[in-house]
Protein backbone atom coordinates (compact mmCIF):
# COMPACT_ATOMS: atom_id res chain seq x y z
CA UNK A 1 -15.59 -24.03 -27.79
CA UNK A 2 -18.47 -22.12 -26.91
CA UNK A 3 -16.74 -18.20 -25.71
CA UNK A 4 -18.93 -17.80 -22.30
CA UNK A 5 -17.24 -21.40 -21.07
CA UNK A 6 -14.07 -20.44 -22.74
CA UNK A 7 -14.03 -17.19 -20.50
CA UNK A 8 -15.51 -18.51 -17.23
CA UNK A 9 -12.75 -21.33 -16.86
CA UNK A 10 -10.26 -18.34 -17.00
CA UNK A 11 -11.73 -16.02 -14.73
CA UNK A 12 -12.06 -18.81 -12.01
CA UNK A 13 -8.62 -19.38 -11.83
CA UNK A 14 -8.12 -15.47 -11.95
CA UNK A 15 -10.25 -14.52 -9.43
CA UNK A 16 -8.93 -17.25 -6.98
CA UNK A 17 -6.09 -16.02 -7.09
CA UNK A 18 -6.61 -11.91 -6.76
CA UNK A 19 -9.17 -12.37 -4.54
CA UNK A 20 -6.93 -14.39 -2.20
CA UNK A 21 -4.05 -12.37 -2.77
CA UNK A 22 -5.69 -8.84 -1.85
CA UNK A 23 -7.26 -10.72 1.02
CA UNK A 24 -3.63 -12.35 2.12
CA UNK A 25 -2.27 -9.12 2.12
CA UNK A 26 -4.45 -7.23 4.03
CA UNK A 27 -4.44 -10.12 7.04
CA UNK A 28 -1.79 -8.96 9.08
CA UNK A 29 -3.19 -5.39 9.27
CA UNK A 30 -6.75 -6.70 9.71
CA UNK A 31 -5.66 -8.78 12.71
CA UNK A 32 -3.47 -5.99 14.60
CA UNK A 33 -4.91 -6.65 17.99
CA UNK A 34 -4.30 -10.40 17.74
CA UNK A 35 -0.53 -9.85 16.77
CA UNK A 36 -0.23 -7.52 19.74
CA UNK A 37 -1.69 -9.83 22.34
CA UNK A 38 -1.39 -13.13 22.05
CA UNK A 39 1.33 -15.30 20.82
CA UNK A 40 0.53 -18.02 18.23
CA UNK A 41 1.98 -19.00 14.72
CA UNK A 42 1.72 -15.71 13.10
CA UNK A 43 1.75 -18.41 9.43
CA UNK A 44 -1.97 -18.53 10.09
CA UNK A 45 -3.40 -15.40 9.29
CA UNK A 46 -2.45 -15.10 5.84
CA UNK A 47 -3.22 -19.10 5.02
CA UNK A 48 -6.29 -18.86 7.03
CA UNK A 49 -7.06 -15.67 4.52
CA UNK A 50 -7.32 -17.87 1.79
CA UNK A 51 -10.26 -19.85 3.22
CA UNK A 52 -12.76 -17.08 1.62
CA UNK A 53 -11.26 -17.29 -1.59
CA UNK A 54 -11.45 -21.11 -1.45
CA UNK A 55 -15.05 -20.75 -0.96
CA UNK A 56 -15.71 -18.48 -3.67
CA UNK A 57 -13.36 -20.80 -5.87
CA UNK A 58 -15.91 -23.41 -5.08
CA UNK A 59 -18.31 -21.66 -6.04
CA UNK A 60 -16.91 -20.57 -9.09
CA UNK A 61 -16.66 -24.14 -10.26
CA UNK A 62 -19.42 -25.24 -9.48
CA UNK A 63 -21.43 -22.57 -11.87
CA UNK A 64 -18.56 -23.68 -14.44
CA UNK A 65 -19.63 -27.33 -13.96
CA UNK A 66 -23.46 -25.77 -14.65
CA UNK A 67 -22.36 -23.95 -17.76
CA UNK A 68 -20.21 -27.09 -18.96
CA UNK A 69 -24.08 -28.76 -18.63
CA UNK A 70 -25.76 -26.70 -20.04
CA UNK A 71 -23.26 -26.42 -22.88
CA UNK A 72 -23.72 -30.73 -22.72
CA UNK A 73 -19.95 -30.40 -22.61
CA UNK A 74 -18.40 -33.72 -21.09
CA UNK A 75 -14.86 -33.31 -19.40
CA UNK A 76 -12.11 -35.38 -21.26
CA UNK A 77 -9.23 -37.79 -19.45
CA UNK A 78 -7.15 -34.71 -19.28
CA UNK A 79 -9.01 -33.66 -16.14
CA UNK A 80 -7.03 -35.91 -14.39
CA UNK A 81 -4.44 -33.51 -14.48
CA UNK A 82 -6.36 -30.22 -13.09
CA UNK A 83 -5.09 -30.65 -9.01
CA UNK A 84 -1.58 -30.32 -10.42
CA UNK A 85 -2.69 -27.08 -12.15
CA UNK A 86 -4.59 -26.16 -8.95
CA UNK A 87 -1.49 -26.92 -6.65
CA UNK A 88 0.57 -24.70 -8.94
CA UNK A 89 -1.90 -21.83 -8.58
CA UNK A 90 -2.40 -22.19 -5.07
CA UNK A 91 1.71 -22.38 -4.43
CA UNK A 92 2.25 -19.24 -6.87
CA UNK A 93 -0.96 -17.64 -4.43
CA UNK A 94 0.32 -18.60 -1.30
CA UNK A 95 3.75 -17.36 -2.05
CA UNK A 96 2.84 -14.04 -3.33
CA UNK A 97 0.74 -13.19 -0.94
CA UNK A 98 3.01 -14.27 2.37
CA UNK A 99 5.43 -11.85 1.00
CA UNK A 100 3.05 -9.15 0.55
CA UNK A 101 1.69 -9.78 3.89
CA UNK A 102 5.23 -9.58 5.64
CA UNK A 103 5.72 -6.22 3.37
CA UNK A 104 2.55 -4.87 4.22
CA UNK A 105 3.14 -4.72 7.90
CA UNK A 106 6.12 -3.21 7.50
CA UNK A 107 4.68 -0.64 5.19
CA UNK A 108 1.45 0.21 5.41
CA UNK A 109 0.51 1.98 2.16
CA UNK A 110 1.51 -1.50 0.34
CA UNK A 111 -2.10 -2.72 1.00
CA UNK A 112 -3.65 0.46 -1.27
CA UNK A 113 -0.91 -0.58 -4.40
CA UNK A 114 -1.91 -4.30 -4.48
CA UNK A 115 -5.57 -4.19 -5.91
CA UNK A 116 -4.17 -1.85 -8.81
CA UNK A 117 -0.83 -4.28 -9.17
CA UNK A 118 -3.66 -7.30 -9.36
CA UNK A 119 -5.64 -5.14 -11.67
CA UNK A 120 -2.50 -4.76 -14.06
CA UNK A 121 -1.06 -8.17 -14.13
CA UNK A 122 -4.79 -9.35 -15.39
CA UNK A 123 -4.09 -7.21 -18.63
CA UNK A 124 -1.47 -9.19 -19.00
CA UNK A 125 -2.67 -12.31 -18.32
CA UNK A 126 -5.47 -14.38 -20.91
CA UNK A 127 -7.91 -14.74 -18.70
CA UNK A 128 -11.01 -13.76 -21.50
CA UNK A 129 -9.24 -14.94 -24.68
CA UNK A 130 -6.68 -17.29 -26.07
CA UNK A 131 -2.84 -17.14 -26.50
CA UNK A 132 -3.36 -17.11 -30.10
CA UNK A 133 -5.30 -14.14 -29.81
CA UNK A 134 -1.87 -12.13 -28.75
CA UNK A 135 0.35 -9.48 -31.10
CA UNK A 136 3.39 -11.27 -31.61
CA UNK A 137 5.24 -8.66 -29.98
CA UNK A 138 3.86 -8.73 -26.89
CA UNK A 139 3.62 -13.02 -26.72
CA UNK A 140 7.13 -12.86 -24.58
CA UNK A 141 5.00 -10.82 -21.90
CA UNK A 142 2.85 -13.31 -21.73
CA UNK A 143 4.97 -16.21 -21.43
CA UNK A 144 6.92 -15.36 -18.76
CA UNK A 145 3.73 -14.67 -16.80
CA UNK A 146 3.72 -17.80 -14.79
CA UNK A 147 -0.55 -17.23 -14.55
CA UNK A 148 -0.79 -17.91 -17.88
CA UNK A 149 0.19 -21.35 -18.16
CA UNK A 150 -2.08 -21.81 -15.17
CA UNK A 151 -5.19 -20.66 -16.58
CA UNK A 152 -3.81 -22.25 -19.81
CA UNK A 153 -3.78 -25.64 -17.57
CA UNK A 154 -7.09 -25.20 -15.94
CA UNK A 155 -8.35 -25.16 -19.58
CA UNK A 156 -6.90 -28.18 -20.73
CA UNK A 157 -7.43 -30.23 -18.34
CA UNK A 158 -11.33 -29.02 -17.99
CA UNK A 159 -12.31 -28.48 -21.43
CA UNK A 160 -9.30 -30.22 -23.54
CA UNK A 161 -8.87 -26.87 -25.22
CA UNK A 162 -5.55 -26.71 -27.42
CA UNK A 163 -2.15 -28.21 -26.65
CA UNK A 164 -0.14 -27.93 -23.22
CA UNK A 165 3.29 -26.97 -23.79
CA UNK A 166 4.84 -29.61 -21.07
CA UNK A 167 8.23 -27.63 -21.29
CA UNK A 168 6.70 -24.36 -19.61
CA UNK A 169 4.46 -25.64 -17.40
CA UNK A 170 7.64 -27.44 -16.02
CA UNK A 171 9.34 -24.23 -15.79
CA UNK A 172 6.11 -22.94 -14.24
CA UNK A 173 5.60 -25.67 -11.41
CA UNK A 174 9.23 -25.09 -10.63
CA UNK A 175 8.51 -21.06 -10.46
CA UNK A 176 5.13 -21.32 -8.39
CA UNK A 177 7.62 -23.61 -6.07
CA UNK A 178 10.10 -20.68 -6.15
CA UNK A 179 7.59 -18.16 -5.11
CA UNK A 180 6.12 -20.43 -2.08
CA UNK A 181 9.71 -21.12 -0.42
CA UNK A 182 10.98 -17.47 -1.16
CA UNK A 183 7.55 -15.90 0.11
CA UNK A 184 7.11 -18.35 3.06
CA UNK A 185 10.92 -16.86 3.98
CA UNK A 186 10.51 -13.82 3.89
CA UNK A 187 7.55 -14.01 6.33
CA UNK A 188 9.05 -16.12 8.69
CA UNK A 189 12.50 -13.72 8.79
CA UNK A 190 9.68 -10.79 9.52
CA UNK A 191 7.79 -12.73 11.64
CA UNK A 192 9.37 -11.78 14.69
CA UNK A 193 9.14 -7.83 14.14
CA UNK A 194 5.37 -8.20 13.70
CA UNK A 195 4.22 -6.97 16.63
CA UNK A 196 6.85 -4.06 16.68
CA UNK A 197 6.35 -3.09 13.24
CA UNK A 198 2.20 -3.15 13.34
């Protein structure tokens, strides 16, 4: 598997989902004088934040689908299976960043903290090399990280690279399901404070 593909089908998936989480976050505070004025399904901002991410997701996979070309790398069956990888990313995105949006108008300073939390769970995450690649102490880090199987996911089903562990990405499509409920809430038992609290 030639490295630059290898790297670029992780950092799609990555920067989906930091770009749309900083973004998320930020909504509430970027929209103040909406909140304040008029009333209207406050759920909108922070989905309707995604919509920039989406486009540079596109994007994203597009040049991948150049490189794959270029490469004369031709998908496998297992593509079939890359929405339910996307799904899972986009629930686990979603989720995180309605909570941090809720937080974030509550306390302010939450927006500054999120690009260096994004910054450190992508050390932790193998977005430009392989699980195999990892110290053996540090593999349980890495595994619990629920991004990993997704990036892991977008890989297989893409390029075909390695075997998917069916048993964790289970556990992971139940987590990113976790995250969505828990996150969507938490927003909606804020929701009402918003234009209090901004």
């Amino acid at each position: 598997m030639p490295y630059p593909l290898f790297t670029l089908c992780g950092v799609v998936a990555w920067s989906f989902f930091a770009a749309a989480l900083t973004q998320s976050t930020v909504s509430l505070l970027a929209n103040t004088n909406l909140l304040t004025k008029v009333y209207f399904p406050r759920l909108v901002i922070p989905i309707a934040s995604l919509g920039r991410g989406a486009v540079d997701f596109v994007i994203s996979l597009i040049l991948l689908v150049i490189l794959m070309a270029i490469y004369g790398f031709v998908p496998k069956d297992t593509i079939v299976f890359f929405p339910l990888f996307l799904a899972m990313g986009l629930a686990i995105t979603l989720g995180v960043g309605l909570f941090f949006s809720a937080l974030s108008a509550k306390y302010h300073d939450i927006q500054h903290a999120i690009p260096f939390f994004a910054q450190m769970w992508f050390w932790v995450t193998p977005v430009a090399y392989g699980l195999e690649n990892i110290p053996e102490k540090l593999q349980l880090i890495f595994f619990l990280n629920p991004m990993t199987w997704i990036i892991q996911g977008f890989r297989w089903s893409l390029l075909g690279v390695g075997e998917m562990d069916w048993q964790k990405i289970l556990i992971t499509a139940l987590f990113s399901i976790v995250v969505l409920f828990a996150g969507l809430f938490y927003f909606r038992r804020m929701e009402s404070e918003f234009a209090d609290i901004i």
